[in-house]
C-alpha atoms as a PDB file:
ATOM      1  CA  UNK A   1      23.189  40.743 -36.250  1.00  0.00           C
ATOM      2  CA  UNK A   2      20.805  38.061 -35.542  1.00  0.00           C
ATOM      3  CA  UNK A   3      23.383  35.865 -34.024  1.00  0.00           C
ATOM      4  CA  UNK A   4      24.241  38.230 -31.668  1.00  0.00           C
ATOM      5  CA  UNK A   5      20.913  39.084 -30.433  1.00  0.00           C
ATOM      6  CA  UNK A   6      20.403  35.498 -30.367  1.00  0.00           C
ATOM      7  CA  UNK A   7      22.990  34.906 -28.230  1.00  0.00           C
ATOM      8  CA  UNK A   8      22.544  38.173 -25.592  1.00  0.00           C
ATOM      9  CA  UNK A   9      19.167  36.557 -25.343  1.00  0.00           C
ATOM     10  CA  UNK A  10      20.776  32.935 -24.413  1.00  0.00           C
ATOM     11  CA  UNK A  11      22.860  34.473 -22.129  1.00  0.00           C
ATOM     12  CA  UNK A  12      20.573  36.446 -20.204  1.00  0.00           C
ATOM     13  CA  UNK A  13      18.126  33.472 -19.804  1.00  0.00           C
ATOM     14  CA  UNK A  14      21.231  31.814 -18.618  1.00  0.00           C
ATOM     15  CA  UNK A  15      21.902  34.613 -16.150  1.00  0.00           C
ATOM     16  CA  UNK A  16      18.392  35.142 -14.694  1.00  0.00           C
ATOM     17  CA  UNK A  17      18.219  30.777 -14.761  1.00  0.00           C
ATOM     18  CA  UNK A  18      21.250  31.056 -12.553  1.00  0.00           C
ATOM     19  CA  UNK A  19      19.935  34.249  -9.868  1.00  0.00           C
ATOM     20  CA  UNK A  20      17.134  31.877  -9.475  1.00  0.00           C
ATOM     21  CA  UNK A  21      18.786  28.510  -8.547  1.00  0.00           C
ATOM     22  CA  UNK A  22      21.080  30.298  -6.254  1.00  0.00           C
ATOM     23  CA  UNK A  23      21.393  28.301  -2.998  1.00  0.00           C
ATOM     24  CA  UNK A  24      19.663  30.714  -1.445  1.00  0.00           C
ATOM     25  CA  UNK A  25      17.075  32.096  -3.850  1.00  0.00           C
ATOM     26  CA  UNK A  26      16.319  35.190  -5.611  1.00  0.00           C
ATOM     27  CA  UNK A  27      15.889  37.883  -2.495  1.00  0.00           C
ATOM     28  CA  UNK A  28      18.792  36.692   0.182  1.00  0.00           C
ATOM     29  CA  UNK A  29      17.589  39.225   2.491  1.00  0.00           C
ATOM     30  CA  UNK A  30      13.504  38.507   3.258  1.00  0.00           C
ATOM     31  CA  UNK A  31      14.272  34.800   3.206  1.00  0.00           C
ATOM     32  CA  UNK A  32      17.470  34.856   5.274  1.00  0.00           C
ATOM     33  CA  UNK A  33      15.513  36.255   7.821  1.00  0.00           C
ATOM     34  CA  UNK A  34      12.410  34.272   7.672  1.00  0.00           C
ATOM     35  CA  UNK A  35      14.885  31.247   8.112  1.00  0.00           C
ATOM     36  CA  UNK A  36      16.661  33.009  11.363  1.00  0.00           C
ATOM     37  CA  UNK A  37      13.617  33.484  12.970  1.00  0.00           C
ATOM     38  CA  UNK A  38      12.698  29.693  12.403  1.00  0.00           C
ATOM     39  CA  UNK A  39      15.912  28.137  13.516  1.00  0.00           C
ATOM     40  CA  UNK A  40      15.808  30.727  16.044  1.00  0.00           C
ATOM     41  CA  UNK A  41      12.224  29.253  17.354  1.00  0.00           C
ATOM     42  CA  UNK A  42      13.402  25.633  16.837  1.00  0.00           C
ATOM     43  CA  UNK A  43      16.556  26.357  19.280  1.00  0.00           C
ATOM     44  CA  UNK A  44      14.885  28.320  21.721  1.00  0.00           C
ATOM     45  CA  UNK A  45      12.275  25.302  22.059  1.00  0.00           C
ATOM     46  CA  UNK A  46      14.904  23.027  22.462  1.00  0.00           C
ATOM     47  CA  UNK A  47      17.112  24.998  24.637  1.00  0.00           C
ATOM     48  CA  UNK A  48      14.060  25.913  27.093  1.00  0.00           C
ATOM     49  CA  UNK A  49      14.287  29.925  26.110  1.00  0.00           C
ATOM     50  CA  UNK A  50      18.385  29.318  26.688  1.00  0.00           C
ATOM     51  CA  UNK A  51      19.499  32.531  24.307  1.00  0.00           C
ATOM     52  CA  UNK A  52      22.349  32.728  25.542  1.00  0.00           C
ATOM     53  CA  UNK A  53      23.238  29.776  25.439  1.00  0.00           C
ATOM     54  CA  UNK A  54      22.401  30.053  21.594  1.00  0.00           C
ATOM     55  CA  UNK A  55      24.828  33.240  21.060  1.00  0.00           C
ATOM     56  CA  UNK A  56      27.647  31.303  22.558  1.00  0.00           C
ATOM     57  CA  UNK A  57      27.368  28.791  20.005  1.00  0.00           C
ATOM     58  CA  UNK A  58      26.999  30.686  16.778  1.00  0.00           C
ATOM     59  CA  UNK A  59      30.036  33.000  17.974  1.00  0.00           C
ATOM     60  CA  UNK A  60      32.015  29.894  18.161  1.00  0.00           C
ATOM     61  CA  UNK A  61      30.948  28.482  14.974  1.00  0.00           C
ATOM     62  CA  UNK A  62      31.041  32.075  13.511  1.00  0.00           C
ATOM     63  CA  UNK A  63      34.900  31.484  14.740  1.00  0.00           C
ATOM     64  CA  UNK A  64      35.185  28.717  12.603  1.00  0.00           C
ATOM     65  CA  UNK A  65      32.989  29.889   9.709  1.00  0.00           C
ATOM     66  CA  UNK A  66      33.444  33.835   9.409  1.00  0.00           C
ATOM     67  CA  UNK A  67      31.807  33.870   6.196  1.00  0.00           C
ATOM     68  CA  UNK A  68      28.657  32.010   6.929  1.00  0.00           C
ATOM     69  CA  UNK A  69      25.370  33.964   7.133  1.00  0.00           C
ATOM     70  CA  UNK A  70      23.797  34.368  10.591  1.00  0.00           C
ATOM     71  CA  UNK A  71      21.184  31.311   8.952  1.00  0.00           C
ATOM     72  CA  UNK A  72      23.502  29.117   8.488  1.00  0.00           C
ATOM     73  CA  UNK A  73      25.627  29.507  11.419  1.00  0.00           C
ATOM     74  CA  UNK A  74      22.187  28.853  13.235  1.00  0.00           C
ATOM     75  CA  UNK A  75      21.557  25.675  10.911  1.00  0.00           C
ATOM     76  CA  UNK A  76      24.743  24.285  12.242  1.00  0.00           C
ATOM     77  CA  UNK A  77      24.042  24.852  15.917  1.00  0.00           C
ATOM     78  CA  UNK A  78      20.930  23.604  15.461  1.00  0.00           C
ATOM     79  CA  UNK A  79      22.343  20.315  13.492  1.00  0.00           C
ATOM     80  CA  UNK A  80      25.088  20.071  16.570  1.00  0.00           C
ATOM     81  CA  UNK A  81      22.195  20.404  19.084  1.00  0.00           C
ATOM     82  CA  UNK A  82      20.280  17.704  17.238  1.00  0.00           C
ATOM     83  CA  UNK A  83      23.126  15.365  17.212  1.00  0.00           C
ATOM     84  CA  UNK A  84      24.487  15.294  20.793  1.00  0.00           C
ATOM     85  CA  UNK A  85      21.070  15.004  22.310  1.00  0.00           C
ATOM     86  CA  UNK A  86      20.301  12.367  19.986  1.00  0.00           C
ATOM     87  CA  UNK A  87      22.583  10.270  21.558  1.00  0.00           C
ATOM     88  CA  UNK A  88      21.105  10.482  25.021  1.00  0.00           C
END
């Protein structure tokens, strides 16, 4: 019996150790959308207030990635942005 609870004990650590190393923490909701609203700022800076411009280019990668969260897909525009004008 001890054994047992021992080891629902172990696992649930385990469990709640994993929920909060997730890649993208323990409430994917309130910090997905603090990070859109970031990348979102960062682009539009870039981009001179360009939001369209924006929209184009996370419904192309969303093309490519159509499981990616709407974060991500804006990380990756971003990252693309950075890298061609880094070469000018």
């Amino acid at each position: 019996m001890t054994t047992a609870l021992v080891l629902i004990v172990i696992s649930l650590a385990g469990a709640g150790l994993l929920l909060l190393t997730r890649r993208d923490g323990g409430f994917p909701a309130a910090r997905s959308q603090g990070a859109e609203d970031a990348l979102l700022r960062q682009l539009l800076s870039m981009t001179l207030g360009n939001r369209a411009a924006i929209e184009r280019a996370v419904a192309a990668r969303q093309r490519q990635f159509p499981r990616a969260t709407r974060a991500e897909l804006l990380r990756m525009v971003l990252d693309e942005y950075r890298r061609d004008h880094a070469r000018n």
